[in-house]
Protein backbone atom coordinates (compact mmCIF):
# COMPACT_ATOMS: atom_id res chain seq x y z
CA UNK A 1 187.72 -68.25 -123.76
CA UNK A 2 184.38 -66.99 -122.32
CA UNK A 3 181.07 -69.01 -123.19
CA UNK A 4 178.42 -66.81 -123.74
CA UNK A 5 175.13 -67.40 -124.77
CA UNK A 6 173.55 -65.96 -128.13
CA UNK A 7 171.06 -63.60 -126.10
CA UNK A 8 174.19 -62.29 -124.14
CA UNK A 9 176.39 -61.77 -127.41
CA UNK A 10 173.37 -59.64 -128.89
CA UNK A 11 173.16 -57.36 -125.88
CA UNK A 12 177.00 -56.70 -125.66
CA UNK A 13 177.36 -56.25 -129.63
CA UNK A 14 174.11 -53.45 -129.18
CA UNK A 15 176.13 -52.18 -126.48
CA UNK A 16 179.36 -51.72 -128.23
CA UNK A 17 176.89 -49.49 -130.77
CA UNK A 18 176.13 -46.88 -128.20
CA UNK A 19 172.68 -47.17 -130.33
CA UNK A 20 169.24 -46.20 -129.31
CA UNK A 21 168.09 -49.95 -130.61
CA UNK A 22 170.35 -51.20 -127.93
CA UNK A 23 168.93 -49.03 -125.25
CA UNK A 24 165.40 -50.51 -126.49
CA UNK A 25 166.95 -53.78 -126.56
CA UNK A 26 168.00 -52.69 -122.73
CA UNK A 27 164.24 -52.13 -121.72
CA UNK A 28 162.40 -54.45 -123.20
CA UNK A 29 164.51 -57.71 -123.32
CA UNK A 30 163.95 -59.03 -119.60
CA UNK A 31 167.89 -59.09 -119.54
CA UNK A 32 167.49 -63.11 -120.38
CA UNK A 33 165.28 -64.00 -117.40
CA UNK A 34 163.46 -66.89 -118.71
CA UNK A 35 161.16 -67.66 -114.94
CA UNK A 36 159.30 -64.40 -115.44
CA UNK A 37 158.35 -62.65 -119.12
CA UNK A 38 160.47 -59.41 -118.08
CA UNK A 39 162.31 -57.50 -115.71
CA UNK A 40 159.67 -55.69 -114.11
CA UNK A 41 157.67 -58.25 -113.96
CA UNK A 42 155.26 -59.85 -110.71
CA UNK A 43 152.65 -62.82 -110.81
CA UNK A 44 149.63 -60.93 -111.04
CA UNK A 45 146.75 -60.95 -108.39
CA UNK A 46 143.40 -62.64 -108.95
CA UNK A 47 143.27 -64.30 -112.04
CA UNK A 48 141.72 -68.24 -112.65
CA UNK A 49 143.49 -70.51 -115.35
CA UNK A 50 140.42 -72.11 -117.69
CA UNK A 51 140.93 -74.29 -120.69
CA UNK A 52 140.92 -71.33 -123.11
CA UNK A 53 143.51 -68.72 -121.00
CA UNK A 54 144.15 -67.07 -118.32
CA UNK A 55 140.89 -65.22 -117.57
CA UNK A 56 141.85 -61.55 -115.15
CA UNK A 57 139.80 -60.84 -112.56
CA UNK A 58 140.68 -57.80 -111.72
CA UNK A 59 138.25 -55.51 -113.36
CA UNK A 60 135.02 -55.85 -115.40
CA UNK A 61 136.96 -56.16 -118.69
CA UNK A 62 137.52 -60.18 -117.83
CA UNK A 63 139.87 -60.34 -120.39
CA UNK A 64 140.40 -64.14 -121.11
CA UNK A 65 144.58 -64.00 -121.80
CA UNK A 66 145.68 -67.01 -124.33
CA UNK A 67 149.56 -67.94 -123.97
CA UNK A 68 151.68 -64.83 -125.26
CA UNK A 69 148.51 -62.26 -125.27
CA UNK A 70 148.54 -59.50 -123.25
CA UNK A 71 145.20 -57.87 -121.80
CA UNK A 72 143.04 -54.69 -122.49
CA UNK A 73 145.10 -52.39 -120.33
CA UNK A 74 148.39 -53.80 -121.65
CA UNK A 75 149.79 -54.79 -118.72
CA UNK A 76 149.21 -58.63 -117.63
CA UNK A 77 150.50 -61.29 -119.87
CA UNK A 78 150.00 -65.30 -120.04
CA UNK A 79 153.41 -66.18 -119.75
CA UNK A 80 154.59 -70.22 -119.25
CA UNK A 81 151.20 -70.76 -117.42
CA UNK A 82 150.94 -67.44 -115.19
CA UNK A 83 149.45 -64.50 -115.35
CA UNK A 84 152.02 -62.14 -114.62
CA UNK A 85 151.67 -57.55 -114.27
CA UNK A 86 154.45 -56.12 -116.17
CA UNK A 87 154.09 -52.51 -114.54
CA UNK A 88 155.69 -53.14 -111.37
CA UNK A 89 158.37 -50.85 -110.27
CA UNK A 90 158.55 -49.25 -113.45
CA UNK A 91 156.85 -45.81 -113.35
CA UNK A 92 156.79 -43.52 -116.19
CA UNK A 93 155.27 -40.45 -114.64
CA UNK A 94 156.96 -39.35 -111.17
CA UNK A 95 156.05 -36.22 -109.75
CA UNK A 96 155.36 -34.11 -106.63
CA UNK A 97 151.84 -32.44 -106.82
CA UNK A 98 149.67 -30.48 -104.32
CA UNK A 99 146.88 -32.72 -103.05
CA UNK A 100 144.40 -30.13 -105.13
CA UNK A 101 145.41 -31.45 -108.28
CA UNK A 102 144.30 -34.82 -108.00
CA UNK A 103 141.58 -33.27 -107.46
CA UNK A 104 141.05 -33.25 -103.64
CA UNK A 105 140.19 -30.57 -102.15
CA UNK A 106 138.80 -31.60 -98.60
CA UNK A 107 141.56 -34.38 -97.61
CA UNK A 108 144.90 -32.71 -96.02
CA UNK A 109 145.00 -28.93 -97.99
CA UNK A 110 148.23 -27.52 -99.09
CA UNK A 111 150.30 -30.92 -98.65
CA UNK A 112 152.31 -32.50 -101.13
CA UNK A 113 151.42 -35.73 -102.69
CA UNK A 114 154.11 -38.05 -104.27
CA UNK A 115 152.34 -39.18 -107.40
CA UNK A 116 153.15 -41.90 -109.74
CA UNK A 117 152.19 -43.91 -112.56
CA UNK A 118 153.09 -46.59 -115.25
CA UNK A 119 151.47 -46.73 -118.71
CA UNK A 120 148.49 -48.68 -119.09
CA UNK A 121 144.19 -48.44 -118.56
CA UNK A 122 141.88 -50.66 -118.69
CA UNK A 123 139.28 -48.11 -120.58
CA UNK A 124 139.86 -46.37 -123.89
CA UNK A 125 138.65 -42.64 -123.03
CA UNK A 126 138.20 -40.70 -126.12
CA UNK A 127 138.82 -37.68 -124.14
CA UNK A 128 141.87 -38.90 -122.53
CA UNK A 129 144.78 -35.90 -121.64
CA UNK A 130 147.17 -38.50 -120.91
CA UNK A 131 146.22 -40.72 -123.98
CA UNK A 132 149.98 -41.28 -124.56
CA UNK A 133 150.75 -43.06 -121.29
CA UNK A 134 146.96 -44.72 -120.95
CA UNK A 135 147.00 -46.03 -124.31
CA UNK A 136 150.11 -47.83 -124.49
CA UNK A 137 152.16 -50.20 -122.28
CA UNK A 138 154.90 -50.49 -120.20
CA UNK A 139 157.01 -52.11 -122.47
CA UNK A 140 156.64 -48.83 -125.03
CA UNK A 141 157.13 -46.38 -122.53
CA UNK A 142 160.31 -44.56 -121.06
CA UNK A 143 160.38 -45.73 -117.35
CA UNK A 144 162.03 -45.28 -114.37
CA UNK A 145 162.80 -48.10 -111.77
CA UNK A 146 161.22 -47.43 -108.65
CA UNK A 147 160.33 -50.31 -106.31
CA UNK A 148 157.68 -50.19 -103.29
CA UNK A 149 160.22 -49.34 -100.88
CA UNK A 150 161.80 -47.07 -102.88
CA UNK A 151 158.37 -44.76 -103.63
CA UNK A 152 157.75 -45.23 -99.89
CA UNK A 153 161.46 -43.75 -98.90
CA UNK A 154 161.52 -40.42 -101.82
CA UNK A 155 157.85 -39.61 -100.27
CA UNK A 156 159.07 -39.86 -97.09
CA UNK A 157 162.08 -37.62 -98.08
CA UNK A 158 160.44 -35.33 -99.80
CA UNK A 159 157.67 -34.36 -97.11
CA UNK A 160 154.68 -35.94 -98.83
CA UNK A 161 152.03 -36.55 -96.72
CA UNK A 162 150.81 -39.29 -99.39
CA UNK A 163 151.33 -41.13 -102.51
CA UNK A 164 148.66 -40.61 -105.42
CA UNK A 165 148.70 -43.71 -108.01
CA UNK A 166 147.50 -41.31 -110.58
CA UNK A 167 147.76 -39.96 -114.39
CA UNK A 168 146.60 -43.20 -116.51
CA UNK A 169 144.70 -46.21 -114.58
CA UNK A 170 146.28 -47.33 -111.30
CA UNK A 171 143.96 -50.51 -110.99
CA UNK A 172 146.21 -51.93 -114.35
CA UNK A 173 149.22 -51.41 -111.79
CA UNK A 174 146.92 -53.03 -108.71
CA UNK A 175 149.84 -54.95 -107.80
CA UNK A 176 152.46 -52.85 -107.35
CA UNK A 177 150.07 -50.31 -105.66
CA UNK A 178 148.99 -52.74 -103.22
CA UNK A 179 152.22 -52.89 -102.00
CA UNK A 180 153.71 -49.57 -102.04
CA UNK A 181 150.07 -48.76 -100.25
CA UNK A 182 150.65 -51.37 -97.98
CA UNK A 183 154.48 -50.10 -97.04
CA UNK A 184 153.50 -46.98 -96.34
CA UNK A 185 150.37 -47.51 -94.30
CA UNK A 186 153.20 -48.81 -91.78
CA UNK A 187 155.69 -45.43 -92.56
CA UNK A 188 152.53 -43.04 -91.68
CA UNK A 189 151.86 -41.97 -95.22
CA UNK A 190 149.03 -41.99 -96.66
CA UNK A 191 147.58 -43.31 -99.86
CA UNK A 192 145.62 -41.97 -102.23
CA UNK A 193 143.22 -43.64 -105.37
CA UNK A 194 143.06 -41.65 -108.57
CA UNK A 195 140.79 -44.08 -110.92
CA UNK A 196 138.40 -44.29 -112.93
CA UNK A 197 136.89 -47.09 -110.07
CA UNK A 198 135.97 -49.97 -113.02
CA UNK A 199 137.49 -52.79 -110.80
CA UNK A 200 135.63 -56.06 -109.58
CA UNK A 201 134.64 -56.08 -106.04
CA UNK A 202 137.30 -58.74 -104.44
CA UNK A 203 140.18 -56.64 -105.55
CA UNK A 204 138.70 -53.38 -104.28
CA UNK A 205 138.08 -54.63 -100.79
CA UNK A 206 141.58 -55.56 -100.53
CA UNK A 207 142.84 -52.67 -101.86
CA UNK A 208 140.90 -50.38 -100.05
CA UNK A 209 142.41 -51.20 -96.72
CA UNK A 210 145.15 -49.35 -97.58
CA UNK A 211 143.28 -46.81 -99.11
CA UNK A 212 142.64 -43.35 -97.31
CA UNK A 213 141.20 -41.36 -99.99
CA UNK A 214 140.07 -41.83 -103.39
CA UNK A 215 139.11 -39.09 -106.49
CA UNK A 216 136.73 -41.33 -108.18
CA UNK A 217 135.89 -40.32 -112.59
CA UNK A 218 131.83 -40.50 -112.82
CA UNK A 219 132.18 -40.17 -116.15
CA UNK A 220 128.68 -39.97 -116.97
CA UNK A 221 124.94 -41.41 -115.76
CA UNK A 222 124.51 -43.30 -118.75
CA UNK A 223 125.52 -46.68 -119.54
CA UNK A 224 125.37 -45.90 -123.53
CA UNK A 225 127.70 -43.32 -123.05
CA UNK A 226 130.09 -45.21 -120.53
CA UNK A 227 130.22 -47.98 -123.55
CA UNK A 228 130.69 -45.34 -126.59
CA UNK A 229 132.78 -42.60 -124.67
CA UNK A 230 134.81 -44.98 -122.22
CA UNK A 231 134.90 -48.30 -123.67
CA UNK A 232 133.35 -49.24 -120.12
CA UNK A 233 129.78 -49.66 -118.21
CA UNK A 234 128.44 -47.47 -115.03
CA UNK A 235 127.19 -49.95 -112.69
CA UNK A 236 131.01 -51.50 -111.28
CA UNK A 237 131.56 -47.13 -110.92
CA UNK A 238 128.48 -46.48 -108.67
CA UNK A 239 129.20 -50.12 -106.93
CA UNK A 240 132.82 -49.11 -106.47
CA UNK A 241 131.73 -45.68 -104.69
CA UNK A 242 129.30 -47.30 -102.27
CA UNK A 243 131.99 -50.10 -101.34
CA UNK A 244 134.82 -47.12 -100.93
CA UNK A 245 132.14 -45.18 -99.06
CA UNK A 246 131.43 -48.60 -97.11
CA UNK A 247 134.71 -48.90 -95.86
CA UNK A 248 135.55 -45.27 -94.49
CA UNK A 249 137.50 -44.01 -97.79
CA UNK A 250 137.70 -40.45 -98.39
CA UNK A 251 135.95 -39.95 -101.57
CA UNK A 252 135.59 -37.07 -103.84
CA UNK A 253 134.27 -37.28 -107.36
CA UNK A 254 134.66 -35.96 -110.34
CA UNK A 255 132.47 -35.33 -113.57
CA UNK A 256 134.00 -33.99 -116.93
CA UNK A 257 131.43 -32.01 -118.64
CA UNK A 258 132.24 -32.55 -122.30
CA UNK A 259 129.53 -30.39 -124.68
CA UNK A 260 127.48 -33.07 -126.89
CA UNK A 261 128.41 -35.80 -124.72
CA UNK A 262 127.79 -35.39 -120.52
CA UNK A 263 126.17 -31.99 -120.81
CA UNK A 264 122.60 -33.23 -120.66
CA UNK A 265 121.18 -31.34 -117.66
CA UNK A 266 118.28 -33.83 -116.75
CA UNK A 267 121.46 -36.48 -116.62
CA UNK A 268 123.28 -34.30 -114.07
CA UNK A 269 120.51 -33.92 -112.21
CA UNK A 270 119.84 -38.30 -112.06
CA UNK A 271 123.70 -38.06 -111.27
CA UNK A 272 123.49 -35.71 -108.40
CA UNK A 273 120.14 -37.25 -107.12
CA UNK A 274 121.86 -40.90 -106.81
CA UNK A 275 124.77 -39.41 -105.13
CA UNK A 276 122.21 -37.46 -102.41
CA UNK A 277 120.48 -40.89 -102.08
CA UNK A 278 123.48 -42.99 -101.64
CA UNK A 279 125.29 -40.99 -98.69
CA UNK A 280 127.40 -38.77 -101.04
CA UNK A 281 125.68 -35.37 -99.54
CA UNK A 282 128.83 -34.68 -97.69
CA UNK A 283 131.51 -36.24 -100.24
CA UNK A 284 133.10 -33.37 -103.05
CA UNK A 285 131.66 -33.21 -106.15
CA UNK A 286 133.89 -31.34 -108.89
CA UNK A 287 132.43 -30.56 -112.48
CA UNK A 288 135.87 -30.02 -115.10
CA UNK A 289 135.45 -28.28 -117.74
CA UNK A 290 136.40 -30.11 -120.77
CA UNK A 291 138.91 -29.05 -123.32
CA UNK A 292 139.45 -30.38 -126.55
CA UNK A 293 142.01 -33.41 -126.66
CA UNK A 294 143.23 -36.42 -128.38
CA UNK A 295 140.10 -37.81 -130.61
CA UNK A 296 137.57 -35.21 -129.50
CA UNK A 297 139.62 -32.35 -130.76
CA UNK A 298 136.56 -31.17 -132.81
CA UNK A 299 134.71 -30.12 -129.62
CA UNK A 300 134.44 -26.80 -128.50
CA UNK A 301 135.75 -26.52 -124.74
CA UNK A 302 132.56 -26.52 -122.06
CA UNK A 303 131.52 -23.15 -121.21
CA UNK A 304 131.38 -21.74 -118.15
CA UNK A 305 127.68 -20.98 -118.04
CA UNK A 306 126.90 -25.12 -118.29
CA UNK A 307 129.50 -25.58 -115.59
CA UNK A 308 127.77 -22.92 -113.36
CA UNK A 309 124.41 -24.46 -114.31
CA UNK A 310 125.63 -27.71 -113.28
CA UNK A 311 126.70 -26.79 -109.80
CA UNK A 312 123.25 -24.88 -109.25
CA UNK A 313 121.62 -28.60 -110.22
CA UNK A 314 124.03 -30.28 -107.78
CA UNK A 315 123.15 -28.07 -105.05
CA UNK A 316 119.45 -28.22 -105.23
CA UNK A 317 119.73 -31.87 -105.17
CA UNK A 318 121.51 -31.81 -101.71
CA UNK A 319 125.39 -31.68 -102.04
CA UNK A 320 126.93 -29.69 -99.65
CA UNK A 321 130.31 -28.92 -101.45
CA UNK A 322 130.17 -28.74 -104.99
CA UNK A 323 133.36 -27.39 -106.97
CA UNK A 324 134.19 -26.56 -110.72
CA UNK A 325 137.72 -27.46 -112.04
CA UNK A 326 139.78 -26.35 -115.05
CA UNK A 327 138.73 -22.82 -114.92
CA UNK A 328 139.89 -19.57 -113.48
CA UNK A 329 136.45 -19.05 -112.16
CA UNK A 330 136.54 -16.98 -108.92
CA UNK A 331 135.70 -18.85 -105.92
CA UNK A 332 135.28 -21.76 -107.83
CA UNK A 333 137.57 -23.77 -105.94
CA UNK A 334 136.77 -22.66 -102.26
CA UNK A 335 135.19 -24.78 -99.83
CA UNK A 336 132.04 -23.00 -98.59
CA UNK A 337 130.49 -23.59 -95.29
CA UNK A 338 127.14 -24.78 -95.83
CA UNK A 339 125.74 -23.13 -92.21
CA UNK A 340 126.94 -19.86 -92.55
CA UNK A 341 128.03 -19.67 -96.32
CA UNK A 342 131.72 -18.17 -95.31
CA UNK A 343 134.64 -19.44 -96.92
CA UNK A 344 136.67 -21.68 -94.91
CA UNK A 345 139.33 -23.01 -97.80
CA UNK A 346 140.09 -20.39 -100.06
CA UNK A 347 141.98 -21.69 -103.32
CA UNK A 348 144.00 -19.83 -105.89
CA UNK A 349 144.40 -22.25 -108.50
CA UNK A 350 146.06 -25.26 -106.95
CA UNK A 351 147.45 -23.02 -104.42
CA UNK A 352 145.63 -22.60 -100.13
CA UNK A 353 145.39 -19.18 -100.16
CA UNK A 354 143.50 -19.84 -96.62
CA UNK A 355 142.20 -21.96 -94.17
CA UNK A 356 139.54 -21.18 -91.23
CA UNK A 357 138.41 -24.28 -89.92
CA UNK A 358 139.26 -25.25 -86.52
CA UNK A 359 139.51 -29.56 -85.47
CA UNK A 360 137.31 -29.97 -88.73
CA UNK A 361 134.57 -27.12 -87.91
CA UNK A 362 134.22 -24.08 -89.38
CA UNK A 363 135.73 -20.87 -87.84
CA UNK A 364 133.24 -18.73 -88.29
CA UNK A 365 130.07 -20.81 -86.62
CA UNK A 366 131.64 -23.76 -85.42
CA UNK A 367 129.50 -26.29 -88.03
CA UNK A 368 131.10 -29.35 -89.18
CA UNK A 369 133.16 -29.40 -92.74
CA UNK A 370 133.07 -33.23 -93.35
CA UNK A 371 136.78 -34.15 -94.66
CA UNK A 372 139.95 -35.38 -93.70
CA UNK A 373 141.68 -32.23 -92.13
CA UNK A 374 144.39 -33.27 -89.39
């Protein structure tokens, strides 16, 4: 007669139920590995064992991880003295999006991105629009198993000309970024950062090797609202642009414009002035309107006067290609050549209606349209 342990008798008698505890029981029991705490599971990247934890180094958060505990973002545990990331392979968000929608508008138009993302975020947004993936954990979420290799092989399959980490807080799944990034670097794909850029500085220089663009939240210019809105601060944001910047990322920003909270002109205008000053003249700057969502729903949704008003600030203060999201504004989403003010990119939604630039210059007067183009 077979021997089988009592872990293995409770996961054939839930399978001999059909039930949807034993397809829980499926996901979240580790399937009885006892060297890792479950089955999409890695030893996580910079981290330091002290007396009191495992303290993360990842991001600004620090979190110091006592045996069992599990961090901020809900995704690195303290498990037999390791600090392991348990969204690795396990995406629960796969899809195929137009580069525009991440947003980027001046980095490869009209190609397909192969996006992905596992639950988990190291901030706690009040705004978020994907609250229910951000806010919870791997472990709570329907996933799918996708290694490195794997997300590497369906882009490659499916045309992409890069993979976005995207939709809740890619620096909680740093780990299994850095290697899918790192794969397809060698495959000719490229990679793309969709953050919210609150990571420490040693992780980000790593990662950014492998990084060819970035879409970087400036949530605000205020570290009071950063701390009440975000659950974060601004200076690792501004220090993560320069360092992206730094190291020849593609970056293009983006600033939600939620009334009561980021609306403040003279705060736009400090916002757009740093950028100027800091070498972001040439780098997209998109202003989304906000809608109302998750535990803001009493908010009214930004109107399209303040989002107009906003570009007019960022343009006096020097940017050269300023765009508002979220809104079926005309012309709102078409690069503009700042020489001769033709349009070079014209957008329908998420869609290249057109595209008159020639090697990166425009093809009407022949200035340069800084961006990633071919």
């Amino acid at each position: 007669m077979e021997k089988i342990s009592r872990r293995e008798f409770l996961k054939r008698s839930l399978l001999a139920t059909g039930s949807l505890m034993a397809l829980r029981y499926l996901s979240l029991s580790a399937f009885g590995l006892d060297d890792k705490p479950w089955k999409w599971s890695r030893e996580a990247m910079f981290y330091t064992p002290t007396p009191r934890g495992m303290r993360c180094n990842l991001c600004p958060n620090e979190c110091n991880i006592r045996p069992g505990e599990t961090s901020q973002c809900r995704n690195r545990v303290n498990y037999n003295g390791k600090l392991y990331t348990i969204a690795y392979g396990n995406p629960c968000a796969v899809h195929i999006d137009p580069i525009e929608k991440k947003p980027l508008y001046h980095y490869y138009p009209g190609s397909k991105s192969f996006s992905i993302a596992t639950a988990g975020c190291n901030f706690g947004c009040l705004n978020c629009q994907n609250w229910e993936i951000s806010q919870s954990s791997p472990k709570d979420t329907r996933n799918a198993e996708l290694f490195p290799e794997q997300v590497v092989e369906q882009a490659k399959r499916n045309g992409c000309k890069s993979i976005a980490y995207t939709y809740s807080e890619p620096i909680t799944f740093y780990e299994y970024m850095y290697e899918t990034a790192g794969i397809a670097q060698k495959k000719g794909i490229g990679n793309v950062l969709v953050s919210n850029g609150y990571i420490n500085e040693e992780p980000l220089r790593e990662l950014a090797k492998g990084i060819d663009a970035a879409n970087i939240d400036l949530k605000s210019f205020s570290n009071e609202i950063y701390l009440k809105l975000n659950a974060g601060t601004l200076e690792p944001i501004l220090n993560t642009l320069r360092i992206l910047l730094e190291m020849n990322v593609w970056v293009e920003i983006t600033n939600l414009v939620i009334p009561t909270w980021t609306d403040d002109y003279a705060m736009i205008r400090k916002m757009c002035q740093w950028l100027a000053s800091n070498g972001f003249s040439e780098m997209p700057l998109h202003f989304s309107r906000f809608f109302p969502l998750y535990k803001l729903t009493q908010l009214p949704q930004t109107p399209t006067s303040t989002l107009i008003k906003a570009r007019e600030i960022a343009q006096s203060c020097g940017l050269k290609y300023v765009y508002i999201g979220n809104t079926v504004l005309p012309g709102s989403g078409d690069t503009i050549c700042p020489s001769c003010g033709k349009v070079v990119v014209e957008r329908k939604g998420y869609n290249v209606a057109l595209v008159n630039l020639n090697n990166g210059k425009c093809g009407w007067c022949g200035a340069k349209i800084n961006g990633r183009w071919s």
